[in-house]
C-alpha atoms as a PDB file:
ATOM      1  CA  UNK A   1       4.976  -3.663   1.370  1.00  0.00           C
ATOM      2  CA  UNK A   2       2.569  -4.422  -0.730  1.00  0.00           C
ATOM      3  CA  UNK A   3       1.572  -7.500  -3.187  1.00  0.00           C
ATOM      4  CA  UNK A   4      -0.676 -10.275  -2.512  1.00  0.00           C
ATOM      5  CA  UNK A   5      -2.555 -13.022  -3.268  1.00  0.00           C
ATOM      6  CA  UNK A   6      -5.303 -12.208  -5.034  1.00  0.00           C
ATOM      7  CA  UNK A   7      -7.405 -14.250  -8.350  1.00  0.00           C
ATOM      8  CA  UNK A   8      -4.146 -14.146 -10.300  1.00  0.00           C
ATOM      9  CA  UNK A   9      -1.189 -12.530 -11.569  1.00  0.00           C
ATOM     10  CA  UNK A  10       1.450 -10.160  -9.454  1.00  0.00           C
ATOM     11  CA  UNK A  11       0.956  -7.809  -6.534  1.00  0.00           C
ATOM     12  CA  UNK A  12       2.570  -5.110  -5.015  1.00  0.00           C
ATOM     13  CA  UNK A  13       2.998  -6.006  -1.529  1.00  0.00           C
ATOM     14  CA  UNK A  14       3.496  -9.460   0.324  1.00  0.00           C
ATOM     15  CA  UNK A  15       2.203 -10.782   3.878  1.00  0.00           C
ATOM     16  CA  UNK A  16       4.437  -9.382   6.122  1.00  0.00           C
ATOM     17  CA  UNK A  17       5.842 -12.433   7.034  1.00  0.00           C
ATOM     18  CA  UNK A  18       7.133 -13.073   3.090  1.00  0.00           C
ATOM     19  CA  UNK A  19       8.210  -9.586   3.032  1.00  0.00           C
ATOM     20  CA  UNK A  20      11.872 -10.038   3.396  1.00  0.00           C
ATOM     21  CA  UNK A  21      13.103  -8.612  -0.434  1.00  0.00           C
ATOM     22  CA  UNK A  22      11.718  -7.550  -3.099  1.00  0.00           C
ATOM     23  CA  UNK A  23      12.414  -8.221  -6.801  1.00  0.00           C
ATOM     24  CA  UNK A  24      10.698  -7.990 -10.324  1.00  0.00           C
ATOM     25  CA  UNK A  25       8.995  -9.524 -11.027  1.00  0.00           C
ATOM     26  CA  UNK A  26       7.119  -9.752  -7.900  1.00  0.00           C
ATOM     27  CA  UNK A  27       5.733 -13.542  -7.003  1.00  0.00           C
ATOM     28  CA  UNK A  28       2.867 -15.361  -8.304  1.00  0.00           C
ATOM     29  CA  UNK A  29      -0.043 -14.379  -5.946  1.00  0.00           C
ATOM     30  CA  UNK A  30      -0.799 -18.718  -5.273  1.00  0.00           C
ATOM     31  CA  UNK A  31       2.866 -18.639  -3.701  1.00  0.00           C
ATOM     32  CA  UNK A  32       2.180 -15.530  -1.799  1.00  0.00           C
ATOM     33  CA  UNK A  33      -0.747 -17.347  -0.469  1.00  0.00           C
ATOM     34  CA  UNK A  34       0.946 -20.933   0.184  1.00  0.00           C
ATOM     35  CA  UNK A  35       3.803 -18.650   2.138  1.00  0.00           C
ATOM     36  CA  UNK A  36       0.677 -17.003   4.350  1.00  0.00           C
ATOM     37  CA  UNK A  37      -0.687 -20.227   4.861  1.00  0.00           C
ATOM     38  CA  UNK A  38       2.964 -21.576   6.328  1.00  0.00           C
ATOM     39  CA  UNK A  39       2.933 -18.718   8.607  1.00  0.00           C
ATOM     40  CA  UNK A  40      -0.477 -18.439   9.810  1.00  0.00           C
ATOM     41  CA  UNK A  41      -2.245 -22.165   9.947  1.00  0.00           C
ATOM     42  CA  UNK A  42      -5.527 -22.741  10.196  1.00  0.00           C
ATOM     43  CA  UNK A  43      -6.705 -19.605   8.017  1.00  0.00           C
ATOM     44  CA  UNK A  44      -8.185 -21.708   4.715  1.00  0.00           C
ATOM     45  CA  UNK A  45     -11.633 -19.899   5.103  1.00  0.00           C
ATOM     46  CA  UNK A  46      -9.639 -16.359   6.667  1.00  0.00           C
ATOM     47  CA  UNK A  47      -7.449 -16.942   3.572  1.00  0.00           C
ATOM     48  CA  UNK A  48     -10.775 -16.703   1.261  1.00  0.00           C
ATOM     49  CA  UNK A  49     -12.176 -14.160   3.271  1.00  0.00           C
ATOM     50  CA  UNK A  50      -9.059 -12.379   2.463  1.00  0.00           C
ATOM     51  CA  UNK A  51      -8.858 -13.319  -1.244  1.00  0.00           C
ATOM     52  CA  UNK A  52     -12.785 -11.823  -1.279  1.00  0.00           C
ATOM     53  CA  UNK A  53     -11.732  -8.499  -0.135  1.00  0.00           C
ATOM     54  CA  UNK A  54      -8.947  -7.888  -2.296  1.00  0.00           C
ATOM     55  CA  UNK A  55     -10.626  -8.926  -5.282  1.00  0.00           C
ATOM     56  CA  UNK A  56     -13.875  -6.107  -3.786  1.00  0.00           C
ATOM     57  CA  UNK A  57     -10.927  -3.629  -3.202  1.00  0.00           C
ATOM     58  CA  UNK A  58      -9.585  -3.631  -6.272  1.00  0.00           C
ATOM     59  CA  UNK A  59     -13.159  -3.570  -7.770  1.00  0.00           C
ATOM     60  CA  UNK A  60     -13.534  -0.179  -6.074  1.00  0.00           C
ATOM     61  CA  UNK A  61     -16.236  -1.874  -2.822  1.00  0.00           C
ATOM     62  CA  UNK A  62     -13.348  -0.811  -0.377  1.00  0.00           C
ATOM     63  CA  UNK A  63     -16.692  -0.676   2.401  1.00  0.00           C
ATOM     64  CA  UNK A  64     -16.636  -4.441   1.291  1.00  0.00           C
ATOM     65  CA  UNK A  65     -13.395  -5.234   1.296  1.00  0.00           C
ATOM     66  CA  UNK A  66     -13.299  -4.172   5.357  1.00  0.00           C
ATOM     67  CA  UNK A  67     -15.909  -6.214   5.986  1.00  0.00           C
ATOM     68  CA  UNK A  68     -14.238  -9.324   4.468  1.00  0.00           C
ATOM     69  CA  UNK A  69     -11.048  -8.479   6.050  1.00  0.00           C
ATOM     70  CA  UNK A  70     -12.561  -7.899   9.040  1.00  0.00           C
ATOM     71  CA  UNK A  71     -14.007 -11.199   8.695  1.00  0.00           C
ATOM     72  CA  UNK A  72     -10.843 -13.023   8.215  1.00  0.00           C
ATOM     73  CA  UNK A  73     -10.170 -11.667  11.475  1.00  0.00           C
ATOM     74  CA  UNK A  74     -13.042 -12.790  13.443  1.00  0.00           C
ATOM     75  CA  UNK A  75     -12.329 -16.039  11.646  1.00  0.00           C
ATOM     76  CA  UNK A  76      -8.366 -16.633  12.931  1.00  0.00           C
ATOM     77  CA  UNK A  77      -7.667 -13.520  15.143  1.00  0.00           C
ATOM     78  CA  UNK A  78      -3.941 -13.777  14.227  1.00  0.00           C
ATOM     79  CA  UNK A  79      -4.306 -13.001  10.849  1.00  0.00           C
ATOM     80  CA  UNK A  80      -4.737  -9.186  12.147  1.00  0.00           C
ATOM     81  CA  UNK A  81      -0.968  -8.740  12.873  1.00  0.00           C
ATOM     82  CA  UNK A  82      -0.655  -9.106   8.835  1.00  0.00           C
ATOM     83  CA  UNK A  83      -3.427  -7.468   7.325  1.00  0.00           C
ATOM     84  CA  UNK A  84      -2.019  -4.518   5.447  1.00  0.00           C
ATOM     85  CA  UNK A  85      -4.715  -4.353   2.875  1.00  0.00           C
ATOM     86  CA  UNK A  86      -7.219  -3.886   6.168  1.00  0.00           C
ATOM     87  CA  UNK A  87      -5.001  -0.872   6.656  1.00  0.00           C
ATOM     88  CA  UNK A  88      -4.925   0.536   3.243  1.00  0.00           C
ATOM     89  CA  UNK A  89      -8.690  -0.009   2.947  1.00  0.00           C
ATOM     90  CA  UNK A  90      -9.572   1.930   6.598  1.00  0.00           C
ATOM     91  CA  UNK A  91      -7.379   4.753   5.141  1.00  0.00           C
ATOM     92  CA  UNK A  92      -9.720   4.994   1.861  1.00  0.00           C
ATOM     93  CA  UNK A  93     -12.440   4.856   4.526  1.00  0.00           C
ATOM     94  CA  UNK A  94     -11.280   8.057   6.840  1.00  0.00           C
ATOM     95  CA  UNK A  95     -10.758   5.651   9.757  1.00  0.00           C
ATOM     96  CA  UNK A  96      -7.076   6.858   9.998  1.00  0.00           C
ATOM     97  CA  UNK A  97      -6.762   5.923  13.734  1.00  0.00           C
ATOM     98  CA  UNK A  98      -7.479   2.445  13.149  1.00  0.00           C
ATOM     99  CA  UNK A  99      -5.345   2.525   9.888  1.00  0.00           C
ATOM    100  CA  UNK A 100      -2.146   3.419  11.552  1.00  0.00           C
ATOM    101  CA  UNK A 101      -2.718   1.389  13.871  1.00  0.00           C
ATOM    102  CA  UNK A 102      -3.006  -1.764  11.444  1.00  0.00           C
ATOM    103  CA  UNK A 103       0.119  -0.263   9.644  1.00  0.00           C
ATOM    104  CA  UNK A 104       2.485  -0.329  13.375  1.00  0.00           C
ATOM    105  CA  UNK A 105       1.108  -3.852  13.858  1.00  0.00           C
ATOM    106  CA  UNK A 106       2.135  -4.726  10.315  1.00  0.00           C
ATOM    107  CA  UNK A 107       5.451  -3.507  11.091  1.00  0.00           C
ATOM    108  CA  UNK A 108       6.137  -5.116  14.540  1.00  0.00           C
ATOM    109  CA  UNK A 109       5.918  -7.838  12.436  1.00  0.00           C
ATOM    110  CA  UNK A 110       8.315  -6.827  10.096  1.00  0.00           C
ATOM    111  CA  UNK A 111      10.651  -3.765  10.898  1.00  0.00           C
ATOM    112  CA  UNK A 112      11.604  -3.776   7.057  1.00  0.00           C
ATOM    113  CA  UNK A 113       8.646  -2.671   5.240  1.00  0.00           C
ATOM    114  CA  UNK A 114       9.423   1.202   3.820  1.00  0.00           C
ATOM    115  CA  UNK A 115       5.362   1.279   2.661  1.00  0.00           C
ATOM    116  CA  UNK A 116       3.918   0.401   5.591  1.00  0.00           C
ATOM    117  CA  UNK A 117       5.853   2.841   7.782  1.00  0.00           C
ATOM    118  CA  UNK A 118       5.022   5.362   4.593  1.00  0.00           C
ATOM    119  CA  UNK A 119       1.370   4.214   4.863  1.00  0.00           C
ATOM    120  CA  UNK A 120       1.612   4.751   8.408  1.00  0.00           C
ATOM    121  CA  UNK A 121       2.891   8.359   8.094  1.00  0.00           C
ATOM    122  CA  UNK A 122       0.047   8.887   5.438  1.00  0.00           C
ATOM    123  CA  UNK A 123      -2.210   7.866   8.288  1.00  0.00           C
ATOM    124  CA  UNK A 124      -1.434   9.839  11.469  1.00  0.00           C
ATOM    125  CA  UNK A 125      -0.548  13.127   8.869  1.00  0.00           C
ATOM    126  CA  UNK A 126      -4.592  13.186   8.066  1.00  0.00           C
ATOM    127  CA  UNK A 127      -4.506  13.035  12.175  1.00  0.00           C
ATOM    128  CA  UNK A 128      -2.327  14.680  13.556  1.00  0.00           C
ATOM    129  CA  UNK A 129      -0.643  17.170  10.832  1.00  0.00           C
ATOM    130  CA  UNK A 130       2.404  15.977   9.065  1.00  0.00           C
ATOM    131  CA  UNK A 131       4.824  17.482  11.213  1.00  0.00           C
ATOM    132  CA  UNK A 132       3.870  15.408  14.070  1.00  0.00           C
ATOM    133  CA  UNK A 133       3.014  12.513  12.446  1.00  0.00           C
ATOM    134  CA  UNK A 134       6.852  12.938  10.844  1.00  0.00           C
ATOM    135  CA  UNK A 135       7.339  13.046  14.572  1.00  0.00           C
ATOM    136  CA  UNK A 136       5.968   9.493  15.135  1.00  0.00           C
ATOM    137  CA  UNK A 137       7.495   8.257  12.323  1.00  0.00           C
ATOM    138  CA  UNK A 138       8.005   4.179  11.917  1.00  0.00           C
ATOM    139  CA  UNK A 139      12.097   4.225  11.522  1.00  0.00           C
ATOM    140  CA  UNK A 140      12.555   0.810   9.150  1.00  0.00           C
ATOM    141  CA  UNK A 141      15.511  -1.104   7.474  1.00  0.00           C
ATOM    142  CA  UNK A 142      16.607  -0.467   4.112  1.00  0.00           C
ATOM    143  CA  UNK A 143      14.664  -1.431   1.215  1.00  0.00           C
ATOM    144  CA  UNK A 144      16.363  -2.860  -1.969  1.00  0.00           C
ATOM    145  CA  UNK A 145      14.245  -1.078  -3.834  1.00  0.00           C
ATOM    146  CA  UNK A 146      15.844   2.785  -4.916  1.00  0.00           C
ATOM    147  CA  UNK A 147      12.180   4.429  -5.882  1.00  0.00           C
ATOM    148  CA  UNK A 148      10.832   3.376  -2.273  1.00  0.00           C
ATOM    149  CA  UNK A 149      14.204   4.361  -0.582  1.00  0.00           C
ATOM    150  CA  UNK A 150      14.095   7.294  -1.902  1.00  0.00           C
ATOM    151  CA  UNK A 151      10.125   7.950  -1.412  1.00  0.00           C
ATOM    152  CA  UNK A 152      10.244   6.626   2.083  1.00  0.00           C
ATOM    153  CA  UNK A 153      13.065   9.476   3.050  1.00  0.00           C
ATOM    154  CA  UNK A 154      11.226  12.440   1.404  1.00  0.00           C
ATOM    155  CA  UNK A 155       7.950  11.163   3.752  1.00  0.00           C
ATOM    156  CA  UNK A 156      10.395  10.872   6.678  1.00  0.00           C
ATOM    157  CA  UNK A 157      12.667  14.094   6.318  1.00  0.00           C
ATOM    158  CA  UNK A 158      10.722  16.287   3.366  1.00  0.00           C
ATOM    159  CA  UNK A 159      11.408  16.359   0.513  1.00  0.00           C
ATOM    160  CA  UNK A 160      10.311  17.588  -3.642  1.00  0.00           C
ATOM    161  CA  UNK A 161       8.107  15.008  -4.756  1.00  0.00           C
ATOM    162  CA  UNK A 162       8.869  16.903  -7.948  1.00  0.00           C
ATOM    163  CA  UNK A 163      12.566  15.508  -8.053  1.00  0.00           C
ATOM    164  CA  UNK A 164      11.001  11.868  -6.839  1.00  0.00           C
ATOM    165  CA  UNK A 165       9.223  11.806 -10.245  1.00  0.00           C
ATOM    166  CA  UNK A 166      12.168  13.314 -12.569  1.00  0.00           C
ATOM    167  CA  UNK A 167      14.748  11.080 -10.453  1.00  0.00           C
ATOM    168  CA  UNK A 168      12.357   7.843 -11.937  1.00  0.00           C
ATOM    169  CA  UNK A 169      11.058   9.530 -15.252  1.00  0.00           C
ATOM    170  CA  UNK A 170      13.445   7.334 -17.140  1.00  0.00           C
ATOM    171  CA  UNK A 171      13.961   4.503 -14.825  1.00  0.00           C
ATOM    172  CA  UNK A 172      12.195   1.020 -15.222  1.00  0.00           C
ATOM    173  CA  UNK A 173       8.251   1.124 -16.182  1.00  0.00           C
ATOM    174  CA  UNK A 174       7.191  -0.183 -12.736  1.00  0.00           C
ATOM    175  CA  UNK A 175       9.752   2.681 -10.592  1.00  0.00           C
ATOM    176  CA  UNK A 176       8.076   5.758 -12.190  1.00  0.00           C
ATOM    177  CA  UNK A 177       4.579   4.355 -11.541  1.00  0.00           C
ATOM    178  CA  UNK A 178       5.540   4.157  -7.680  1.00  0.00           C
ATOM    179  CA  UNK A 179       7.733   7.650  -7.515  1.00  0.00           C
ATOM    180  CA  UNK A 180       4.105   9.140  -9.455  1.00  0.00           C
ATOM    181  CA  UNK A 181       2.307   7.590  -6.469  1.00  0.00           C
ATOM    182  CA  UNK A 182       4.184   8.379  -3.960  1.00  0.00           C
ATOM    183  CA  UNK A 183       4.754  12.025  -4.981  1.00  0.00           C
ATOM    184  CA  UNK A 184       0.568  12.357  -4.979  1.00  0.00           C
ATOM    185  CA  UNK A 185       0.338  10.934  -1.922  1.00  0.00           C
ATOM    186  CA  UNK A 186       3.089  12.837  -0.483  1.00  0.00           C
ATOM    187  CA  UNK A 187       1.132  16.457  -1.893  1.00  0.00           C
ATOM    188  CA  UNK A 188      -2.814  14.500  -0.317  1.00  0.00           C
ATOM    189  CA  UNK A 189      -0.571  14.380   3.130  1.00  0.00           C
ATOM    190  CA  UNK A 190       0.250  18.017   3.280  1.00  0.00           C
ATOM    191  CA  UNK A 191      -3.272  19.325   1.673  1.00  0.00           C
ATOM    192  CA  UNK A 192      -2.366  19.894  -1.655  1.00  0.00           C
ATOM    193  CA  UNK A 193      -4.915  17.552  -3.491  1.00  0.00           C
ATOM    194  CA  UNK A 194      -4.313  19.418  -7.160  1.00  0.00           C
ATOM    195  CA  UNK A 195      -0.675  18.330  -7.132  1.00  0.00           C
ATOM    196  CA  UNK A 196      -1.650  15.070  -5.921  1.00  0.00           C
ATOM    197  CA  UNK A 197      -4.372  14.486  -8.764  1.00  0.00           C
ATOM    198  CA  UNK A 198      -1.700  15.634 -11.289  1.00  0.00           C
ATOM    199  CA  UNK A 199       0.526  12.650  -9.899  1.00  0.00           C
ATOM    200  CA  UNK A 200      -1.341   9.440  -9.118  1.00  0.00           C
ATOM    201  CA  UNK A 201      -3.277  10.294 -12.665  1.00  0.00           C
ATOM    202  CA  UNK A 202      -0.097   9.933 -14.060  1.00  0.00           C
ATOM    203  CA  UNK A 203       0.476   6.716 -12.098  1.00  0.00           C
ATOM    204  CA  UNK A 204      -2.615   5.249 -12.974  1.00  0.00           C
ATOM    205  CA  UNK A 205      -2.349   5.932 -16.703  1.00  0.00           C
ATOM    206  CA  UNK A 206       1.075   4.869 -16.878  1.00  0.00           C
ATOM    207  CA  UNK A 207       1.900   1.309 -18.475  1.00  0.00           C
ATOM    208  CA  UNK A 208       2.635   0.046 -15.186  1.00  0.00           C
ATOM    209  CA  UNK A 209      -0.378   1.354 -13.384  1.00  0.00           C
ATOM    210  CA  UNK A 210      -2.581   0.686 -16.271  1.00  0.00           C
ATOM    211  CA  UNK A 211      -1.652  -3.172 -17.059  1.00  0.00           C
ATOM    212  CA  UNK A 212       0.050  -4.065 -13.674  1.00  0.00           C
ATOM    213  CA  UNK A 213      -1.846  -6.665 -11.989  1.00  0.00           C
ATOM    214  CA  UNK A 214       0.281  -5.248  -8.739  1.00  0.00           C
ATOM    215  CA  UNK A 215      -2.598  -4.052  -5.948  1.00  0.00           C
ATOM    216  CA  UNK A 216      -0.761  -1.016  -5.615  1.00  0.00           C
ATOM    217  CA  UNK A 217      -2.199  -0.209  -9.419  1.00  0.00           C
ATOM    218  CA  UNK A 218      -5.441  -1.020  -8.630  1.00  0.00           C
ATOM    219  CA  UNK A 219      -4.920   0.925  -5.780  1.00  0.00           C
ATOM    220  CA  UNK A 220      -4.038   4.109  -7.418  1.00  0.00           C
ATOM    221  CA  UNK A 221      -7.031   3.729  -8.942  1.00  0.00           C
ATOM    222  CA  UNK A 222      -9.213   3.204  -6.348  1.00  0.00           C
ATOM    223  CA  UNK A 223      -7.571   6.235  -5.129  1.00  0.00           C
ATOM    224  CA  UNK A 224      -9.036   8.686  -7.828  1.00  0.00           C
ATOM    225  CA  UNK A 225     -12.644   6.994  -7.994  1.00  0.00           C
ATOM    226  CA  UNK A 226     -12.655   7.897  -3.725  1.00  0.00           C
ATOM    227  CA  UNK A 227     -11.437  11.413  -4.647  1.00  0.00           C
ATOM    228  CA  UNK A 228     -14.144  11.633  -7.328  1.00  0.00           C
ATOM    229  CA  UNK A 229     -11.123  12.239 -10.214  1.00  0.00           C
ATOM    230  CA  UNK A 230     -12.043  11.320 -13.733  1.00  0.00           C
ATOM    231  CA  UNK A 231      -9.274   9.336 -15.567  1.00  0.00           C
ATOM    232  CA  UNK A 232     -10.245   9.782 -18.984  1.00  0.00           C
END
């Protein structure tokens, strides 16, 4: 899922619509926005609406990053079916209902997007419990990507986040950041918020997660200042 454009650099999730496969590194954030612009015309001041609350998100203002996405919104209406960064910001926000429901729009739009359907699940678990919400979960197409394969089957059929992490441990710099990540947010979904401090920590103090201009890294770190965990 995710990568964007944003003031620069790479992301960690794409418009929906640009989603298609996913390689390293990830593309420049102006082409991510030229490729939203192809799909969704008319959106220049949406666009910079959008651009606004990314840059607030990843600033830690994820209050004001909703309000600029939901901006965007009221600006070109069709820009909703492809705001996943509306989603992950409503789920920092408690507004889990409206998250997962951003998240199922997201992937109508594009039935191959493992962290969207993961996001989803991360949603309707703070809901509903996470064996119904594994219930309801958002069945997607593969992704090329073995951390996020194997991530999106623990969310969908359990799993050890424990073995997610030591699977990665020695894999590529940007892998163990997102099996960290995922493991945390796996242990948050099922109540266990010491295990998943111990693990998006890690993720966030990682090289990847600590020099990555990927939103996913500032995510994780928006993460810990909403939980009120100190990363030094």
């Amino acid at each position: 899922m995710i990568s964007s454009p944003d003031e620069g650099g790479s992301d960690g999730i794409l418009p929906s619509t640009a989603r298609t496969t996913y390689t390293i590194p990830k593309p420049d954030e102006d082409i991510c926005i030229a490729v939203w612009q192809y799909h969704i015309t008319g959106g220049n001041s949406a666009v910079m609406a959008i651009r606004r609350g990314m840059f607030l998100f990843r600033q830690g203002d994820v209050l004001g990053s909703l309000v600029e996405f939901d901006k965007a919104i009221e600006l070109d209406p069709r820009q909703k079916a492809y705001l996943w960064q509306r989603g992950l910001s409503l789920y920092y926000l408690d507004r889990y209902e409206e998250g997962a429901e951003q998240f199922r729009l997201d992937v109508a739009q594009n039935p191959n997007d493992t962290e969207e359907s993961i996001w989803c699940f991360l949603c309707e678990a703070q809901l509903y419990g996470v064996d119904e919400a594994r219930k309801r979960y958002l069945e997607v197409g593969r992704d090329s990507r073995s951390v996020m394969r194997e991530a999106y089957n623990m969310f969908k059929d359990g799993g050890d986040p424990e073995k997610l992490v030591a699977a990665f441990s020695s894999g590529q710099p940007n892998e163990y950041f997102y099996a960290s990540l995922y493991a945390g947010l796996y242990y948050e979904s099922k109540n266990e918020p010491d295990a998943a401090k111990v693990h998006i920590i890690s993720a966030c103090q990682s090289p990847y997660g600590s020099r990555s201009d990927d939103y996913m890294a500032a995510l994780a770190k928006v993460h810990c200042k909403c939980r009120n965990w100190n990363l030094n």
